[in-house]
Protein backbone atom coordinates (compact mmCIF):
# COMPACT_ATOMS: atom_id res chain seq x y z
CA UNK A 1 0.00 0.00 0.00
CA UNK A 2 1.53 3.17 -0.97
CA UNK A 3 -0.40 5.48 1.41
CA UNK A 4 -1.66 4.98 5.40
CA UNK A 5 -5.52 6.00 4.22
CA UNK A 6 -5.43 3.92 1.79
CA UNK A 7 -7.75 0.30 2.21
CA UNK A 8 -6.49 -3.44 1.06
CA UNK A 9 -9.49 -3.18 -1.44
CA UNK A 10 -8.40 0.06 -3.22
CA UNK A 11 -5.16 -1.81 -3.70
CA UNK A 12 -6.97 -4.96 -4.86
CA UNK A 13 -9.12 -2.66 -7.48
CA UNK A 14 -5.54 -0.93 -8.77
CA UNK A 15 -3.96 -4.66 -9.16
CA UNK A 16 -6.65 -5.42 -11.39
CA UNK A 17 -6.66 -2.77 -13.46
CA UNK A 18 -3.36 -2.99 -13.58
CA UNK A 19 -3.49 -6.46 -14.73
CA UNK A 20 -6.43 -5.99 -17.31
CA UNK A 21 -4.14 -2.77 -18.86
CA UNK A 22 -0.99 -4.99 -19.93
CA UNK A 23 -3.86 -7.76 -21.25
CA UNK A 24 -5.17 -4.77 -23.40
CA UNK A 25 -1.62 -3.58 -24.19
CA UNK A 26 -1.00 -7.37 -25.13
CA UNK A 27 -3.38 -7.56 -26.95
CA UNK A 28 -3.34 -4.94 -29.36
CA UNK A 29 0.41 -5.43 -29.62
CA UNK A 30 -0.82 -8.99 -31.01
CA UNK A 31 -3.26 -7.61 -33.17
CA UNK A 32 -1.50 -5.48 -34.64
CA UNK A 33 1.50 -7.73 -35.05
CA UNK A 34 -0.86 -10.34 -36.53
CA UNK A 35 -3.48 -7.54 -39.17
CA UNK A 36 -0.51 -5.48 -40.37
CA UNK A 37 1.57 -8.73 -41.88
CA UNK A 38 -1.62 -9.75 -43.12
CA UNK A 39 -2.88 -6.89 -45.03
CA UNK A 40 1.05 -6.13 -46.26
CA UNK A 41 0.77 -9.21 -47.85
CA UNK A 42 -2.71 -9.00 -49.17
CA UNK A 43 -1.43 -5.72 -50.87
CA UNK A 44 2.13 -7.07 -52.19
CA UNK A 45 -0.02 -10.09 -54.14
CA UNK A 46 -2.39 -7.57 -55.70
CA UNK A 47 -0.96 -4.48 -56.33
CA UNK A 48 2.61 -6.11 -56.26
CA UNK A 49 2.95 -9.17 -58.46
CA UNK A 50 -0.84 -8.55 -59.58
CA UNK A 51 -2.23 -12.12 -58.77
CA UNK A 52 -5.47 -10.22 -58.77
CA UNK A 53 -7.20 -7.93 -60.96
CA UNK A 54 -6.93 -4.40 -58.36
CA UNK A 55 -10.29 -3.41 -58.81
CA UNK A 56 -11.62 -6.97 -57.35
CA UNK A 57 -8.39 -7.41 -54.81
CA UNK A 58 -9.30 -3.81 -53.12
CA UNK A 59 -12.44 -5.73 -52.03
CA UNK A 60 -9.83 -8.75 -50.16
CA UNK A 61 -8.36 -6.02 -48.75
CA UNK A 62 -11.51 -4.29 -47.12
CA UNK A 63 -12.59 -7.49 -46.25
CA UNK A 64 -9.62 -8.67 -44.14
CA UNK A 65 -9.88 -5.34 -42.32
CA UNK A 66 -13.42 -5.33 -41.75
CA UNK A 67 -13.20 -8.79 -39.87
CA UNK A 68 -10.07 -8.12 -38.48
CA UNK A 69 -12.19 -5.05 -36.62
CA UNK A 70 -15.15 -6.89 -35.74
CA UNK A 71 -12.70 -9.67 -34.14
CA UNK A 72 -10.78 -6.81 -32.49
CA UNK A 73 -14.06 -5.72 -31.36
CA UNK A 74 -14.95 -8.91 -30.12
CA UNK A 75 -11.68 -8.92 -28.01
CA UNK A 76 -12.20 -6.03 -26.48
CA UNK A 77 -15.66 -6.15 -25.17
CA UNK A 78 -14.85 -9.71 -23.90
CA UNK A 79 -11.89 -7.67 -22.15
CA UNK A 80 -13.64 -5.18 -20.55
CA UNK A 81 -16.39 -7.46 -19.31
CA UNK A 82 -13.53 -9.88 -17.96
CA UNK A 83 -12.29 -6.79 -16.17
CA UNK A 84 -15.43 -5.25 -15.03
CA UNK A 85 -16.07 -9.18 -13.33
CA UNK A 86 -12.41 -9.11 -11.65
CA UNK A 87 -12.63 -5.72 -10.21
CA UNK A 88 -16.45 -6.37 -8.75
CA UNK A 89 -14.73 -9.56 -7.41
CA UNK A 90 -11.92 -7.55 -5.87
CA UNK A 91 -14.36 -5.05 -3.96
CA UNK A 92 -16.38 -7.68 -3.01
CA UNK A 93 -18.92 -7.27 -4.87
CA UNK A 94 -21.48 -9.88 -6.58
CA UNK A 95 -19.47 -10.63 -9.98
CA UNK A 96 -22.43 -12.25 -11.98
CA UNK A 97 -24.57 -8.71 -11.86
């Protein structure tokens, strides 16, 4: 505990979010280490060595990012609820709502 007004549960609460920001840091770290690759090479196979016509291979483009964000999406609200459980948990609250 860092100051003498300062309860175990506050500290419990900080943990967690402590915890839950380097998942979300991890996790877009990930992401992006994982989307960027993909798209770079979606790009370099159409508009590089043209293995697809560009008007058509635009659409494989949009496509990879518009999953990608409903998957990031998906990640994150699954996050936040995770987080929103552990830090009712921590101040002793009922986690299931």
């Amino acid at each position: 505990m860092s100051s003498s007004g300062e309860s175990t549960i506050d500290a419990r609460v900080r943990a967690v979010e402590k915890e839950y920001l380097a998942r979300q840091t991890r996790l877009f770290v990930t992401f992006a280490l994982i989307e960027g690759p993909l798209l770079l090479v979606g790009a370099v196979l159409i508009y590089g060595l043209k293995l697809v016509e560009p008007d058509v291979g635009v659409w494989f483009i949009l496509a990879v990012a518009l999953i990608g964000g409903f998957v990031l999406s998906a990640l994150l609200l699954r996050l936040i609820q995770g987080r929103a459980r552990a830090v009712a948990q921590a101040r002793g609250e009922n986690p299931l709502f």
